[in-house]
C-alpha atoms as a PDB file:
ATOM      1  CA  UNK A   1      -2.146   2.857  -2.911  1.00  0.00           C
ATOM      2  CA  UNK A   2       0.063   6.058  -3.783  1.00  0.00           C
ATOM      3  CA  UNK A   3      -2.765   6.586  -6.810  1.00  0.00           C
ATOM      4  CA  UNK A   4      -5.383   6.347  -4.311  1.00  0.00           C
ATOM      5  CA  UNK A   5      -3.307   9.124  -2.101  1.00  0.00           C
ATOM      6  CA  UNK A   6      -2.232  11.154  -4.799  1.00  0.00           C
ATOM      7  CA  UNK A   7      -4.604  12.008  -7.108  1.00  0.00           C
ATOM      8  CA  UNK A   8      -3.020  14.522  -8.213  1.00  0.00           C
ATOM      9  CA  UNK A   9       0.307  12.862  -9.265  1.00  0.00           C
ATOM     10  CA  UNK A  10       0.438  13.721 -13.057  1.00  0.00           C
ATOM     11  CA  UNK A  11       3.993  11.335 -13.526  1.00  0.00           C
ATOM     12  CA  UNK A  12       2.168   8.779 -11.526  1.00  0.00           C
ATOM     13  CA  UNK A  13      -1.106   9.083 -13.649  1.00  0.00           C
ATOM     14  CA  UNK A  14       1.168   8.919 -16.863  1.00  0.00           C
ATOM     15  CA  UNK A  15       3.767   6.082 -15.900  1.00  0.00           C
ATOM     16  CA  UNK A  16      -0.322   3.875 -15.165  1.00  0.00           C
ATOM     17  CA  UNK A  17      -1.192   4.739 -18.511  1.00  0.00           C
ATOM     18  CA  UNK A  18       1.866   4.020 -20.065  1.00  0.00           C
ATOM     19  CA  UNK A  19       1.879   0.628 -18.727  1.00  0.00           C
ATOM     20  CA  UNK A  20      -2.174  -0.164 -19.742  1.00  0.00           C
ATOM     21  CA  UNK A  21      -1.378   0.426 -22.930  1.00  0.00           C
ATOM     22  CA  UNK A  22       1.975  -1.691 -23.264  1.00  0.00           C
ATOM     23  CA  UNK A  23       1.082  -4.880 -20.917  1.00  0.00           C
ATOM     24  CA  UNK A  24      -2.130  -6.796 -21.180  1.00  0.00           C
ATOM     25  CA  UNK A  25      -0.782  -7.960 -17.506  1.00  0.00           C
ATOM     26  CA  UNK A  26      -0.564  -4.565 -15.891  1.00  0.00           C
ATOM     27  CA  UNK A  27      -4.176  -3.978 -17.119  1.00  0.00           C
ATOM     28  CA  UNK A  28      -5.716  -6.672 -16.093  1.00  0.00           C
ATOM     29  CA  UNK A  29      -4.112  -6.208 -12.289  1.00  0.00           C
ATOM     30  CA  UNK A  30      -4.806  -2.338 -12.207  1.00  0.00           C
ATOM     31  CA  UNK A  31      -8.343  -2.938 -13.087  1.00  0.00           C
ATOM     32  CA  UNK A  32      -8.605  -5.835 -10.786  1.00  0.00           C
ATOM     33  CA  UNK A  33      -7.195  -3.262  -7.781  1.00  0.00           C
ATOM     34  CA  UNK A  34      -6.857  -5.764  -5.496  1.00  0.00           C
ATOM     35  CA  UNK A  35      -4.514  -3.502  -3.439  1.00  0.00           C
ATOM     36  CA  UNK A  36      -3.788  -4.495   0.169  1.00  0.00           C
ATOM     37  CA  UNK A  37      -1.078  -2.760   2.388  1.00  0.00           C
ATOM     38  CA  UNK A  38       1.391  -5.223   4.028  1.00  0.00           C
ATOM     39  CA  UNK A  39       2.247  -3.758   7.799  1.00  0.00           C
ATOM     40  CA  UNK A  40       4.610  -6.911   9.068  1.00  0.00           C
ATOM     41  CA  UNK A  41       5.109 -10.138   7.727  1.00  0.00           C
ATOM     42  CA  UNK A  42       8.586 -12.054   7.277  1.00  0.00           C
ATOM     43  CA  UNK A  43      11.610 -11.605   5.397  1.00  0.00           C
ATOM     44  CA  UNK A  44      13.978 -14.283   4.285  1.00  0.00           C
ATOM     45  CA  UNK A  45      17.337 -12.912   3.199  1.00  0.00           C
ATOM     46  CA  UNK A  46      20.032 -14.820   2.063  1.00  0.00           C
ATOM     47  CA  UNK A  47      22.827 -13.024   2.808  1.00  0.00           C
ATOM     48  CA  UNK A  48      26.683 -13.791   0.959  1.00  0.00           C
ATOM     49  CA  UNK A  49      28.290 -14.361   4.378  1.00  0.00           C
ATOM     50  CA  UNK A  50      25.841 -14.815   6.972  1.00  0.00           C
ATOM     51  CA  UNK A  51      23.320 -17.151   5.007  1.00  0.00           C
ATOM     52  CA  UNK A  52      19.550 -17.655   5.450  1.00  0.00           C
ATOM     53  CA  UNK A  53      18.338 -15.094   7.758  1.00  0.00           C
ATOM     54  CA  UNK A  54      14.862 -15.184   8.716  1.00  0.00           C
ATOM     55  CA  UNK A  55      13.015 -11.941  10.098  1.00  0.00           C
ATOM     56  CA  UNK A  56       9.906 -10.779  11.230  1.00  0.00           C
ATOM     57  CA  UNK A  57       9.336  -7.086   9.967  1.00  0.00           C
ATOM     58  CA  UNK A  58       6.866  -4.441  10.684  1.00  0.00           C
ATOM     59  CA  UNK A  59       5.759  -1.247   8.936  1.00  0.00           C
ATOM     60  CA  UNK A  60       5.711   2.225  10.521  1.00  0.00           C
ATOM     61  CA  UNK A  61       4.274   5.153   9.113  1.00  0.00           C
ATOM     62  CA  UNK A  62       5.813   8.281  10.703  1.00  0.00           C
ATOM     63  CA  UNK A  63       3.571  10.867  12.366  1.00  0.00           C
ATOM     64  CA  UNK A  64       5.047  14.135  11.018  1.00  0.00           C
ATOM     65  CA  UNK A  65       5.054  12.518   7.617  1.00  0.00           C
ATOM     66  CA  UNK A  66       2.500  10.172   6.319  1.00  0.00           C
ATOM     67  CA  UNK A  67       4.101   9.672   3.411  1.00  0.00           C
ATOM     68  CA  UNK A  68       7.672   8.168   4.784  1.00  0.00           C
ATOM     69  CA  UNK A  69       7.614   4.179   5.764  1.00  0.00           C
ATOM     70  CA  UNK A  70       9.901   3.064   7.976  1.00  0.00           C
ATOM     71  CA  UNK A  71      10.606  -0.960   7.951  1.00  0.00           C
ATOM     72  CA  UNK A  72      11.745  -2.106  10.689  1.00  0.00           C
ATOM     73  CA  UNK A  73      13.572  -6.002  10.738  1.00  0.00           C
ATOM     74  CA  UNK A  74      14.420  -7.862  14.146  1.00  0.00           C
ATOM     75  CA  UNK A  75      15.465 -11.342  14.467  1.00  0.00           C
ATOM     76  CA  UNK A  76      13.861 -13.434  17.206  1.00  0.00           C
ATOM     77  CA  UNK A  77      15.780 -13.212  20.370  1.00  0.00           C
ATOM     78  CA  UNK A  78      18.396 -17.004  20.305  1.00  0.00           C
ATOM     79  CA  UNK A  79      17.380 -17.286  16.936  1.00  0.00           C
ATOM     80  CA  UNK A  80      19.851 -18.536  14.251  1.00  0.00           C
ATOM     81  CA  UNK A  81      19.218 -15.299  12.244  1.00  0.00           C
ATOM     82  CA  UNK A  82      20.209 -13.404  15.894  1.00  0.00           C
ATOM     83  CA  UNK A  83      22.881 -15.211  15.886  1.00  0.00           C
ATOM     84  CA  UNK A  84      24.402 -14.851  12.282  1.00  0.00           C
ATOM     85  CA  UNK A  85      23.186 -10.799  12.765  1.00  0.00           C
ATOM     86  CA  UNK A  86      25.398 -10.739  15.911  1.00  0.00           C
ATOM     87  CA  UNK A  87      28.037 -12.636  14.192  1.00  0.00           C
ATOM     88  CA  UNK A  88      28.319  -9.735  11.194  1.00  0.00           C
ATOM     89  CA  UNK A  89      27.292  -7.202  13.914  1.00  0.00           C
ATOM     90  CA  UNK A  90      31.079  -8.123  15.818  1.00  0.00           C
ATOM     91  CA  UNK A  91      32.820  -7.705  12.338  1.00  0.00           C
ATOM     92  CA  UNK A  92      31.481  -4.398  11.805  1.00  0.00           C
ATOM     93  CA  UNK A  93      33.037  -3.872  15.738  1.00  0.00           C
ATOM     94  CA  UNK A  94      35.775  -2.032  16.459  1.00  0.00           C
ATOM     95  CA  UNK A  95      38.743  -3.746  17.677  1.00  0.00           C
ATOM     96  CA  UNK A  96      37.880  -1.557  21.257  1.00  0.00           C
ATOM     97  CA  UNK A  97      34.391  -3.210  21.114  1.00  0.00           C
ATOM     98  CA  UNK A  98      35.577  -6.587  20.493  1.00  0.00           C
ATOM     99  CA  UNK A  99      37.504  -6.420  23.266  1.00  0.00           C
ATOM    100  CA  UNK A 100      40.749  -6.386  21.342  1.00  0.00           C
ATOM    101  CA  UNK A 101      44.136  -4.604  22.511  1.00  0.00           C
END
């Protein structure tokens, strides 16, 4: 997709050459462009503490520059993920937000 929106990208142009010539794989797949741009989907993290978080994402291309994503990741409202995300949220707390002394 950034080839497609950059023709002009000499590095980018150079890095897909580079990699035609030294993986059979890569060639095959670049020829076969089956390109497709993923706006939302879901995204299972496993996180050292928390565990298995599951969340829905979405994709947002900002209006004053195309070329910046931003991902955005929210847990389903009473989900477990919500719950382990609030559960990390409250150790990131301060002790005033916690409620603490």
């Amino acid at each position: 997709m950034d080839a497609a929106r950059c023709p002009a990208d000499t590095e980018l142009f150079a890095l897909v050459g580079e990699l035609s010539v030294r993986s059979e794989a890569f060639r095959r797949l670049w020829a076969d462009h089956q390109v497709k741009e993923k706006t939302h989907g879901v995204k299972r993290i496993i996180h050292p503490v928390a565990g298995e978080l599951t969340l829905p994402y979405e994709t947002m291309t900002l209006p004053g520059d195309p070329e910046q994503i931003l991902v955005v990741y929210m847990a389903e409202p009473g989900s477990e993920s919500a719950e382990r995300l609030a559960l990390l949220g409250s150790w990131a707390a301060s002790p005033a937000e916690r409620g603490a002394p």
